[in-house]
Protein backbone atom coordinates (compact mmCIF):
# COMPACT_ATOMS: atom_id res chain seq x y z
CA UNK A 1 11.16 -18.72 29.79
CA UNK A 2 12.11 -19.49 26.32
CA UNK A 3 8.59 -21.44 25.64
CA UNK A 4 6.81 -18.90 26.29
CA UNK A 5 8.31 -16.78 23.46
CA UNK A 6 6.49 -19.46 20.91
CA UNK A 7 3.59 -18.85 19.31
CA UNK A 8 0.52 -19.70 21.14
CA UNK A 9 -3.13 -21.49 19.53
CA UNK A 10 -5.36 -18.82 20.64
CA UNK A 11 -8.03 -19.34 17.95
CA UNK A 12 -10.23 -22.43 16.68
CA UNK A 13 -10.58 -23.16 12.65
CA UNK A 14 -14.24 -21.85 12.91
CA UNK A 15 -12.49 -18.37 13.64
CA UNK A 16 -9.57 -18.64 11.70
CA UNK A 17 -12.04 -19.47 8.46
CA UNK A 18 -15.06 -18.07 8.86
CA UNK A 19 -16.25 -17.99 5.64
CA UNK A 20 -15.69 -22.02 5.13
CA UNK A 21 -18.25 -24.02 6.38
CA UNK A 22 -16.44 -27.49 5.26
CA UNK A 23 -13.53 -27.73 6.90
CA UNK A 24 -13.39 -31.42 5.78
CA UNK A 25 -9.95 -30.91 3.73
CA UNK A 26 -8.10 -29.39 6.00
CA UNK A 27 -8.80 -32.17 8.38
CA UNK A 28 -7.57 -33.97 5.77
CA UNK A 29 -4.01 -32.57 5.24
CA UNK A 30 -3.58 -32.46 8.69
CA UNK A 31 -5.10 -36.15 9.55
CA UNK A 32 -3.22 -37.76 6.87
CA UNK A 33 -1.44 -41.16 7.78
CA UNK A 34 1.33 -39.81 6.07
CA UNK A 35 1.36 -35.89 7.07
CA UNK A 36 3.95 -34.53 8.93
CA UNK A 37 4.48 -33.53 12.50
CA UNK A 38 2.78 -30.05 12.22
CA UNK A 39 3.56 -27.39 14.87
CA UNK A 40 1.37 -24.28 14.09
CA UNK A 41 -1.94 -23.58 12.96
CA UNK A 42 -2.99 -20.93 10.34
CA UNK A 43 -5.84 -19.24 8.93
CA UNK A 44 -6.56 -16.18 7.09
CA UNK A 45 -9.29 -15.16 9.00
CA UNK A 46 -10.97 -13.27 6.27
CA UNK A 47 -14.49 -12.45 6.50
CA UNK A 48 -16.80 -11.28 4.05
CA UNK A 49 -15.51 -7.72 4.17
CA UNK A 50 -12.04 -8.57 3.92
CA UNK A 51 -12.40 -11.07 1.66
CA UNK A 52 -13.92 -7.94 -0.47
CA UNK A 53 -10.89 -5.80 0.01
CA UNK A 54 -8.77 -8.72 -0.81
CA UNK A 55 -10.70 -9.02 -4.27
CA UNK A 56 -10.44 -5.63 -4.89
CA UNK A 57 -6.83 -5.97 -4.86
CA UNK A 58 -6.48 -8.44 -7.08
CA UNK A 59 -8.67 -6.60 -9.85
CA UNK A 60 -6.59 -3.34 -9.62
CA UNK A 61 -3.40 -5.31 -9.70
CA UNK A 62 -4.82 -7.36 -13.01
CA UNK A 63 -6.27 -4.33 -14.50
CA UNK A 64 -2.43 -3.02 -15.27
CA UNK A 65 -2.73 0.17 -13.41
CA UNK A 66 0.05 2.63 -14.82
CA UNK A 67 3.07 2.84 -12.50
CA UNK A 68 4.51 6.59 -12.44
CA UNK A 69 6.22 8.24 -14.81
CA UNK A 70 9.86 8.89 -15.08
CA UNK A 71 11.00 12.26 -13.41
CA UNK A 72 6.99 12.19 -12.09
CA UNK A 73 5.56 11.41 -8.39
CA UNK A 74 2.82 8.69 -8.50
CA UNK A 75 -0.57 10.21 -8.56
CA UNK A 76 -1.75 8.49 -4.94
CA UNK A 77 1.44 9.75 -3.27
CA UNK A 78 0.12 13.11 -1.88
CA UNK A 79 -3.03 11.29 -0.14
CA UNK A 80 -1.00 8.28 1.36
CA UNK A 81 1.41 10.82 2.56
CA UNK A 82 -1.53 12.90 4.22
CA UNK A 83 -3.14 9.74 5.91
CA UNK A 84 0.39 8.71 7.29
CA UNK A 85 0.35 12.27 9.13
CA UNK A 86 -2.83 12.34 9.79
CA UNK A 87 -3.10 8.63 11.80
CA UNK A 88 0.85 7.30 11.79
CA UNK A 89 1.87 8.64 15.15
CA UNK A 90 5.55 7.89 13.87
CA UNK A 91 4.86 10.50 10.64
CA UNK A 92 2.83 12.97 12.72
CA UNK A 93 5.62 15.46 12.77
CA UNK A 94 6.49 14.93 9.39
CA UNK A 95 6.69 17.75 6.16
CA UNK A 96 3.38 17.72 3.88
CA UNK A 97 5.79 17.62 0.93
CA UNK A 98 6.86 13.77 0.16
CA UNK A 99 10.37 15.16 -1.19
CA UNK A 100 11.43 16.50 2.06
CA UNK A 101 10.83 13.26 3.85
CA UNK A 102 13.89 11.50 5.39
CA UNK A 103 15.06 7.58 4.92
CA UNK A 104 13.41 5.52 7.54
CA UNK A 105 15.71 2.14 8.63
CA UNK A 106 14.78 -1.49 9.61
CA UNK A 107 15.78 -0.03 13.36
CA UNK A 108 13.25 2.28 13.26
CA UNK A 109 10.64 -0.56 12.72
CA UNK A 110 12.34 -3.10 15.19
CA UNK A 111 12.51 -0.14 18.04
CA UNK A 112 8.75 1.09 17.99
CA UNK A 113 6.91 -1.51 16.05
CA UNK A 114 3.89 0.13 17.25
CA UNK A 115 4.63 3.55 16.67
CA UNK A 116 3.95 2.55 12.50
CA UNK A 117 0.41 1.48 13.15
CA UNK A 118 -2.44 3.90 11.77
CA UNK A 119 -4.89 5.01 14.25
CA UNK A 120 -7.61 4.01 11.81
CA UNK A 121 -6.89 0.20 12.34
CA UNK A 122 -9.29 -2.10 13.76
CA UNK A 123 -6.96 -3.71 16.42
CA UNK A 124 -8.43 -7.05 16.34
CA UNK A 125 -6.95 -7.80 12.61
CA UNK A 126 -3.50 -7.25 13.89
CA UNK A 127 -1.09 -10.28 13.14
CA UNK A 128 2.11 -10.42 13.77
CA UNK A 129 5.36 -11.94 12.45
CA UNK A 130 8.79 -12.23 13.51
CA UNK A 131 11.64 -12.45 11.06
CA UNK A 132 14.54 -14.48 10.88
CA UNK A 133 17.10 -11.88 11.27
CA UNK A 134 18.58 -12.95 8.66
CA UNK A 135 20.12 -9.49 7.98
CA UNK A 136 20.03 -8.21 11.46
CA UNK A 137 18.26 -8.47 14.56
CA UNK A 138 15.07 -10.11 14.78
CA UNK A 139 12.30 -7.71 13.97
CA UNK A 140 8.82 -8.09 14.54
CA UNK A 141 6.28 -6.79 11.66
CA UNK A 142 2.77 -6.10 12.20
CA UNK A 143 0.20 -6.48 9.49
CA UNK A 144 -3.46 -7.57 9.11
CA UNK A 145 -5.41 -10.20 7.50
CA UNK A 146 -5.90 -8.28 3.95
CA UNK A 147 -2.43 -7.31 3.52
CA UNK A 148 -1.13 -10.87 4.44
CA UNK A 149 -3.44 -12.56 2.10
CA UNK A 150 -2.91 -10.33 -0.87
CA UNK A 151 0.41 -12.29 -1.32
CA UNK A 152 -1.51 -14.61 -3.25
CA UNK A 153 -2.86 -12.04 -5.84
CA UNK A 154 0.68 -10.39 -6.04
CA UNK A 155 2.13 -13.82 -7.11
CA UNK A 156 -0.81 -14.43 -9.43
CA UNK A 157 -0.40 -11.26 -11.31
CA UNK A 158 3.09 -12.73 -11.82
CA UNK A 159 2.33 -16.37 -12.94
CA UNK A 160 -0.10 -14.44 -15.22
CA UNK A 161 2.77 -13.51 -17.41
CA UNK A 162 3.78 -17.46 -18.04
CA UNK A 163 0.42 -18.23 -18.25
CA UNK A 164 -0.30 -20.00 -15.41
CA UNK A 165 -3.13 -20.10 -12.95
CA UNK A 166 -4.01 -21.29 -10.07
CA UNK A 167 -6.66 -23.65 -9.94
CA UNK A 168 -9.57 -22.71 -6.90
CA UNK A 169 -10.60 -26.24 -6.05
CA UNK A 170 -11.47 -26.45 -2.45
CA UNK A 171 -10.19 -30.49 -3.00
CA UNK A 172 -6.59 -29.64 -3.93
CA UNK A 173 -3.44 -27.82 -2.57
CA UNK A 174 -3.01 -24.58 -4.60
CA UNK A 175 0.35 -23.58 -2.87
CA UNK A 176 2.89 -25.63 -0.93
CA UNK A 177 5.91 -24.00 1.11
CA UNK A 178 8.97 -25.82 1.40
CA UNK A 179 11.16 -25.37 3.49
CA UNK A 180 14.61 -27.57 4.81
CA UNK A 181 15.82 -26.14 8.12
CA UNK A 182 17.03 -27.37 11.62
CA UNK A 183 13.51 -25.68 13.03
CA UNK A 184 10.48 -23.65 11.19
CA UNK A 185 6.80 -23.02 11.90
CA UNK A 186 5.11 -25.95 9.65
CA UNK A 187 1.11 -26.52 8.99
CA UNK A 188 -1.98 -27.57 6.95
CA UNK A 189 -4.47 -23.92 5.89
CA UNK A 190 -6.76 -23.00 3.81
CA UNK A 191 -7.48 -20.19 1.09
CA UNK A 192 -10.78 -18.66 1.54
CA UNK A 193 -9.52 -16.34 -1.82
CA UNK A 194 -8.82 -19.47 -3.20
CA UNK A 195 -12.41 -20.81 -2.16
CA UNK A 196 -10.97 -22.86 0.39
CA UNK A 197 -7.69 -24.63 -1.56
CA UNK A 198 -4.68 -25.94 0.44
CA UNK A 199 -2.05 -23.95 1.91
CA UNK A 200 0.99 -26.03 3.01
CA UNK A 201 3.92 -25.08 4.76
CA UNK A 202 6.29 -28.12 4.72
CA UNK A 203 9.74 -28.92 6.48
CA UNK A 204 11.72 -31.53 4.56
CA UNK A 205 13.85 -32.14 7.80
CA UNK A 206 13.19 -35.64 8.47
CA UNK A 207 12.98 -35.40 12.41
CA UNK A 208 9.32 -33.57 11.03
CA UNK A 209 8.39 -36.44 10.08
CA UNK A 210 7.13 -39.55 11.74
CA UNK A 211 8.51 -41.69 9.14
CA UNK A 212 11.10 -40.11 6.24
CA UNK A 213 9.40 -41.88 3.18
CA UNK A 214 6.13 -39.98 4.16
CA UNK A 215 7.79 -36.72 2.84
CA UNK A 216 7.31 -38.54 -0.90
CA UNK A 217 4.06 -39.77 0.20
CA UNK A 218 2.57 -37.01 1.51
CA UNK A 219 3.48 -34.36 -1.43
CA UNK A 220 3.37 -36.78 -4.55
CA UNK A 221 -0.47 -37.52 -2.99
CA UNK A 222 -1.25 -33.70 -2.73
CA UNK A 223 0.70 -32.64 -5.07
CA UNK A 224 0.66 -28.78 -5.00
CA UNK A 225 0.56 -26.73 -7.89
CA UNK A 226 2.64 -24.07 -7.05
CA UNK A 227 5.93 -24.55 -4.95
CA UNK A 228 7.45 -21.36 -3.02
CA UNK A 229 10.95 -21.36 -1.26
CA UNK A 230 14.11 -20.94 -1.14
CA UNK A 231 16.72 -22.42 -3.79
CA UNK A 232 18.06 -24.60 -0.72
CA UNK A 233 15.03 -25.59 0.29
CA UNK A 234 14.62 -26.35 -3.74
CA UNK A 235 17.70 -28.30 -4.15
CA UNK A 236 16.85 -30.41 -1.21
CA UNK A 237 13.75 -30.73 -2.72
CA UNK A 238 15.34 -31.77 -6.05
CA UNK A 239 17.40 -34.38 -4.25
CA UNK A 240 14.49 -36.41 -3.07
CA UNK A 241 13.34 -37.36 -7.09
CA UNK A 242 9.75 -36.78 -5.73
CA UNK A 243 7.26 -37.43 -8.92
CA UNK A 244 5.73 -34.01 -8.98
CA UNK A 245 3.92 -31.53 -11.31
CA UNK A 246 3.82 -28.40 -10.25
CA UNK A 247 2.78 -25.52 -12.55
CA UNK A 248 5.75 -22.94 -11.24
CA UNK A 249 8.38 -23.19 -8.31
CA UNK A 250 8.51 -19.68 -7.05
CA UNK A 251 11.50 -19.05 -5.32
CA UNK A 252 12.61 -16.07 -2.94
CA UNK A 253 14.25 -14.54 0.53
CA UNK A 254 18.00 -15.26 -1.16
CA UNK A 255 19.75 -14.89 -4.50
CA UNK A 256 18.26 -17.74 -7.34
CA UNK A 257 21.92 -18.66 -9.27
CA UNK A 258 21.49 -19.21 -12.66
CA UNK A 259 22.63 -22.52 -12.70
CA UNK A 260 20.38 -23.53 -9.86
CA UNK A 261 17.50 -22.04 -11.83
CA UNK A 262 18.27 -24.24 -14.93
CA UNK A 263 18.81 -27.33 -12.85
CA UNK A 264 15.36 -27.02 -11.32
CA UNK A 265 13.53 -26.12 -14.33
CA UNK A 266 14.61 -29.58 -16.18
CA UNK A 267 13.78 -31.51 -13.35
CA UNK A 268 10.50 -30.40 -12.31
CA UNK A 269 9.81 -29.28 -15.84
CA UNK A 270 8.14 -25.60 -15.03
CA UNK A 271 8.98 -22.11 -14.86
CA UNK A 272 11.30 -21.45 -12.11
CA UNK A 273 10.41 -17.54 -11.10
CA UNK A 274 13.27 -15.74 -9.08
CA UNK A 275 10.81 -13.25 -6.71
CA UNK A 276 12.22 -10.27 -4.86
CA UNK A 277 10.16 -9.65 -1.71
CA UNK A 278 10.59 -8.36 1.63
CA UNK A 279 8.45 -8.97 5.08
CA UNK A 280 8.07 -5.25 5.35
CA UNK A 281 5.85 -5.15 2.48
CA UNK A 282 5.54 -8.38 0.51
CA UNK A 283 5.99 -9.30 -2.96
CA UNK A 284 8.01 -6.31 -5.20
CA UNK A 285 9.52 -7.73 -8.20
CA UNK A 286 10.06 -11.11 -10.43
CA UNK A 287 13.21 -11.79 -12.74
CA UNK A 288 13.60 -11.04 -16.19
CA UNK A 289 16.46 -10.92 -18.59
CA UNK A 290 16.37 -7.61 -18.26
CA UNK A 291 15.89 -6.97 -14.68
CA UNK A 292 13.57 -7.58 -11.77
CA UNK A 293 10.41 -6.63 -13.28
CA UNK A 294 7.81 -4.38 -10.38
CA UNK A 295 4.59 -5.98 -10.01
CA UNK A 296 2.47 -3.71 -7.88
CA UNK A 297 1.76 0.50 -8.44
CA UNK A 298 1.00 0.79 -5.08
CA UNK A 299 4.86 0.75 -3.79
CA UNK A 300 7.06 3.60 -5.38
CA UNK A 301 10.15 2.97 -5.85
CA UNK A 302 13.59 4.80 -5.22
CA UNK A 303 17.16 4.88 -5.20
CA UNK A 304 19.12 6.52 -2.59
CA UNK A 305 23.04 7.24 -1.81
CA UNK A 306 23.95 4.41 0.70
CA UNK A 307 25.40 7.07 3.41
CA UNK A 308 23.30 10.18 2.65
CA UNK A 309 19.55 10.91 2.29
CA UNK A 310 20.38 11.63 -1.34
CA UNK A 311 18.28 10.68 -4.26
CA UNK A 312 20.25 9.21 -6.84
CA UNK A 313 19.32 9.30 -11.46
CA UNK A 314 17.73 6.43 -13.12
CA UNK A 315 20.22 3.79 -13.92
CA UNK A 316 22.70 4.63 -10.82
CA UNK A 317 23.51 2.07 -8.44
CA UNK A 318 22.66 2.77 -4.72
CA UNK A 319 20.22 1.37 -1.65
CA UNK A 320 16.86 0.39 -2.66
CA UNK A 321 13.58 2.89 -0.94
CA UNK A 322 10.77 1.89 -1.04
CA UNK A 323 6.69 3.98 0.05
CA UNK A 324 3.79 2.81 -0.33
CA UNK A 325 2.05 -0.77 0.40
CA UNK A 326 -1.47 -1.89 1.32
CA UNK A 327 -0.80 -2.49 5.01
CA UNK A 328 -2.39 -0.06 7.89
CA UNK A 329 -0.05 -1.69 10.78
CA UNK A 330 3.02 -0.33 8.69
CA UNK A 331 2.76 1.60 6.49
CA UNK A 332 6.33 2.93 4.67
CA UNK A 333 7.72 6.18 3.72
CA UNK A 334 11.27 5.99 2.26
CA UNK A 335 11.88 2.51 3.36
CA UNK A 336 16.09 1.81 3.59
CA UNK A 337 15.57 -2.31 2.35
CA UNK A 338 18.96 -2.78 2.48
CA UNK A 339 19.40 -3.99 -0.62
CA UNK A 340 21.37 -2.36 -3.40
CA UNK A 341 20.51 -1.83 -7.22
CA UNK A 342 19.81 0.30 -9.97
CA UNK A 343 16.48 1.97 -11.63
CA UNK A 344 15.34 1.89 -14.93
CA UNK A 345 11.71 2.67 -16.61
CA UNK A 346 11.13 0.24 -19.42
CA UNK A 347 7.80 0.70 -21.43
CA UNK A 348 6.59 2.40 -18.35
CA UNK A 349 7.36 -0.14 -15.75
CA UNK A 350 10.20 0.30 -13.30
CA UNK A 351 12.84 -2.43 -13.24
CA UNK A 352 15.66 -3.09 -10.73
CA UNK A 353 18.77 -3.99 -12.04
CA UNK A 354 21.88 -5.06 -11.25
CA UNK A 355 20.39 -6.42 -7.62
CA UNK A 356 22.72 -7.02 -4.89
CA UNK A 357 19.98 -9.20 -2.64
CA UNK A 358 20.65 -12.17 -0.28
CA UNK A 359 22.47 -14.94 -2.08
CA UNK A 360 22.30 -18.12 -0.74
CA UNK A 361 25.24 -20.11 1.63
CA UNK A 362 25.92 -23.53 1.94
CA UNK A 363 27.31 -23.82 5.57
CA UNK A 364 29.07 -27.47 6.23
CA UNK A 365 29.57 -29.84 9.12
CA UNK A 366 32.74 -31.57 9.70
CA UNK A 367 30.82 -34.53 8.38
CA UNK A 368 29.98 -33.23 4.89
CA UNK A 369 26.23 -32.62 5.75
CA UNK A 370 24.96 -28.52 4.93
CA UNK A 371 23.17 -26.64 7.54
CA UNK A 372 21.10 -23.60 6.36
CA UNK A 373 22.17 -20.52 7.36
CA UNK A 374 18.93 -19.36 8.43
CA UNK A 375 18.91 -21.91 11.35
CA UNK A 376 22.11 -20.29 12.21
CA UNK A 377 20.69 -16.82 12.29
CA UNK A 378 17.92 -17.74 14.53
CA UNK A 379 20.17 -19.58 17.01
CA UNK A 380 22.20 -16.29 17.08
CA UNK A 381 18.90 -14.14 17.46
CA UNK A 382 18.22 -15.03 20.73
CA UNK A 383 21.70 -13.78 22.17
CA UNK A 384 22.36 -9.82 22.45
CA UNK A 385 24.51 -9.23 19.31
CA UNK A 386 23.55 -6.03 16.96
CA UNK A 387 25.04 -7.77 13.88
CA UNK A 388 28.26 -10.55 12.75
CA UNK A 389 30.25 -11.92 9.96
CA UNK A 390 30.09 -15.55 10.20
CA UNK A 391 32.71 -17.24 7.56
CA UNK A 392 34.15 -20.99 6.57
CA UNK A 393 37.06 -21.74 5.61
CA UNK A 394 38.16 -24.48 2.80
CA UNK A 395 38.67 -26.86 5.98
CA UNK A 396 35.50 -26.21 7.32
CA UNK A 397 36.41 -24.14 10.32
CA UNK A 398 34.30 -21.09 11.35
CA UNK A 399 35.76 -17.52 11.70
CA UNK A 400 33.29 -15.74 13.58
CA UNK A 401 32.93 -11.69 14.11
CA UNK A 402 30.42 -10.08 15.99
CA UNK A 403 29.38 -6.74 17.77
CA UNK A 404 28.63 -7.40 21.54
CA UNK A 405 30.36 -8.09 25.00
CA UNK A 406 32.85 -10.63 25.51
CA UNK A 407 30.36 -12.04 28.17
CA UNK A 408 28.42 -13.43 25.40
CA UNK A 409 30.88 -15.58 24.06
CA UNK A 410 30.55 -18.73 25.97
CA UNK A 411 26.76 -18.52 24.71
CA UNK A 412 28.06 -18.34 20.95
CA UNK A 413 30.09 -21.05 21.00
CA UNK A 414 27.27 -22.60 22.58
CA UNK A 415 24.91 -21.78 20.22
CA UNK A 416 26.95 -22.66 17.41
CA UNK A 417 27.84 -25.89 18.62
CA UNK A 418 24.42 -27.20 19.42
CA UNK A 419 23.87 -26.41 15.18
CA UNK A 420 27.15 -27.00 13.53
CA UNK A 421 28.49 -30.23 16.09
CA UNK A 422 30.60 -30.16 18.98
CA UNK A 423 33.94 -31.34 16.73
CA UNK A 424 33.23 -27.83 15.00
CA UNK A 425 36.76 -25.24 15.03
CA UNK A 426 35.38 -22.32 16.31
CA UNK A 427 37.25 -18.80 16.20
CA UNK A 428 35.06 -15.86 17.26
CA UNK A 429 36.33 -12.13 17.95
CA UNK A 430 33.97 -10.00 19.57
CA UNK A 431 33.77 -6.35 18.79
CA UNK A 432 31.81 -3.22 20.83
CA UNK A 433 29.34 -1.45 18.76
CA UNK A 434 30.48 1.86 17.72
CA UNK A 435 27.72 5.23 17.88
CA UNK A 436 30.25 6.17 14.93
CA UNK A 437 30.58 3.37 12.98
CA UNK A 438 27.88 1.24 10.85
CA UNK A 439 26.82 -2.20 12.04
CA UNK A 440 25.99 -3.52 8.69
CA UNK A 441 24.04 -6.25 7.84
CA UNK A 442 24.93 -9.82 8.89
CA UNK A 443 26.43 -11.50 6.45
CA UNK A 444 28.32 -15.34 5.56
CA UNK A 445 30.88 -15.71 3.55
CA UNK A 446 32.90 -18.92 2.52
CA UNK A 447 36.47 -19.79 1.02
């Protein structure tokens, strides 16, 4: 049973790229002597009419449309608002006036994925991705080929501000994805934006490999120009000495320390951008001294009381909302992200400060070696718990809280064991959910 939960290939490259006759580079990557053990296969599957929307994106995002104005609803509120009525059966019973509208939560998505999807959607684009559960359950998100490959324009309206572009050569890798987990999806794509560049996604886990000095090999040949990730995934990275150029390491999903920042940007010798995105909607906002700066107009921002639907002033700290986004397969009204901060208009352009996101955790094995935390989560996703505190002590142990059934627990340890070793100390306290008290998100803490 638990292969068939995998993803499945259910399309050939021809479909997956159908506006790229020469495919020859992609054979390539993924023919290399030296590549790695892919598992997946991705394309963008943009034709010429998507590719068209996807365009269109990118000049309204580099024409600087104005954000809103403090105290002021943005200007394309009112009609998104009516077409989320109109065709969202999960808004169809909602007020016509946008300040009336309640929070919506992550559960609401995870219960009735499907209930988010506009009626105007051509069902054939649907994609879909599960999260990690990083914070939570495992949640699957539905979007289609535009909004997933407007990521690229989002992070080049970004790199625009240090002067950096990408380079569309249909001969090179434009972006690479690193990644250095137990366990991740890993392939060789294409960008039919980015007239048929390289898209990596690379797992510096060695059992990926079929020999560990490919991993230098392989990426010192290619050599991407852009590097996205996480800052373990970047500090594993970092630890290999790999001679590599890349133009900008972009790195999100957990909190980028300011020491690891610095570190990273004298050894690869390039900005090091600290992005703030979620899978809900994408890219939101990049790092500044000043706060995260918002990128895109089309996602309006507010700041709500953590307990109560209660909008809170500019420059008060409370839970992150967030309406809007280019994606018919969910769209978002008063989106709860979880994630706490304050607002503040500067020159016109809203900034987030004072962000309480993910920060990263450095889990250890009795043997010294660090395990990623995400490969935790995941393990933990597949067993029936609505949320957990998982926390190390100075001696390594593992104190272990979560909400479910003391049935479970011989599958935790399990689970936990199979990641951390079997000489692991263990201590886990299980604890029924509550209708009357909060869940939380999952979190790890250490001594």
């Amino acid at each position: 049973m638990e292969e068939s939960k995998g993803p499945k290939v259910a399309l050939s490259d021809k479909e997956r790229f159908p506006l790229i006759s020469d495919l020859s580079f992609l054979n390539q990557l993924k023919q290399d002597i030296h590549s790695p053990i892919f598992n997946f296969q991705s394309g963008d599957r943009l034709d010429k009419g998507l590719l068209d929307q996807v365009k269109n994106y990118d000049i309204n995002l580099k024409q600087g449309k104005e954000f809103w104005k403090a105290d002021q609803l943005p200007v394309w509120l009112e009609n998104y608002l009516s077409w989320c009525r109109d065709s969202v059966p999960f808004y169809k019973q909602r007020s016509s006036d946008f300040l009336n509208q309640p929070t919506i939560r992550r559960e609401d998505i995870r219960k009735q994925a499907w209930a988010f999807v506009s009626m105007d959607v051509n069902l054939e684009h649907l994609l879909l991705y599960q999260t990690s559960g990083s914070t939570g359950p495992a949640m699957d998100v539905l979007f289609d080929p535009v909004s997933q490959a407007c990521w690229i324009p989002q992070v080049e309206s970004i790199l625009k501000n240090f002067n950096i572009e990408i380079e569309k050569d249909k001969n090179k890798v434009a972006i690479a994805m690193i990644c250095a987990q137990e366990k991740t999806l890993t392939y060789a794509s294409l960008s039919t934006y980015l007239e048929g560049a390289g898209i990596l996604k690379i797992n510096l886990n060695e059992k990926d490999w079929n020999d560990p000095n490919d991993i230098k090999t392989y990426l010192e040949k290619y050599n991407p120009q852009i590097l996205t990730g996480d800052p373990i995934a970047f500090t594993a990275l970092a630890n290999l000495n790999l001679n590599l150029k890349p133009k900008a390491l972009i790195s999100s999903a957990m909190k980028l320390m300011a020491n690891t920042k610095s570190t990273l940007e004298k050894q690869f010798n390039c900005p090091v951008i600290d992005l703030y995105s979620l899978t809900e909607c994408r890219n939101i906002a990049y790092a500044t001294s000043v706060g995260y700066r918002a990128i895109r107009p089309d996602l309006y921002l507010e700041i709500f009381d953590k307990n109560e639907d209660k909008i809170l002033s500019n420059g008060e700290v409370g839970e992150l909302v967030v309406t809007g986004g280019n994606n018919p397969f969910l769209p978002l009204i008063r989106y709860r992200t979880g994630d706490f901060c304050s607002l503040k208009m500067i020159d016109n352009i809203p900034y987030l400060q004072n962000l309480e996101a993910r920060a990263p955790v450095n889990i250890y094995k009795q043997n010294g070696s660090s395990v990623n935390n995400i490969d935790i989560t995941r393990a933990l996703a597949k067993l029936p718990i609505a949320g957990f505190h998982f926390h190390q002590n100075k001696d390594k142990s593992i104190e272990f809280t979560a909400y479910s059934n003391e049935a479970i627990k011989p599958e935790i340890q399990q689970a936990l064991s199979n990641i951390l070793g079997q000489d692991m100390q263990v201590s886990i306290s299980l604890q029924k959910v509550s209708p009357n008290k909060g869940i939380g998100k999952s979190r790890y803490t250490t001594d």
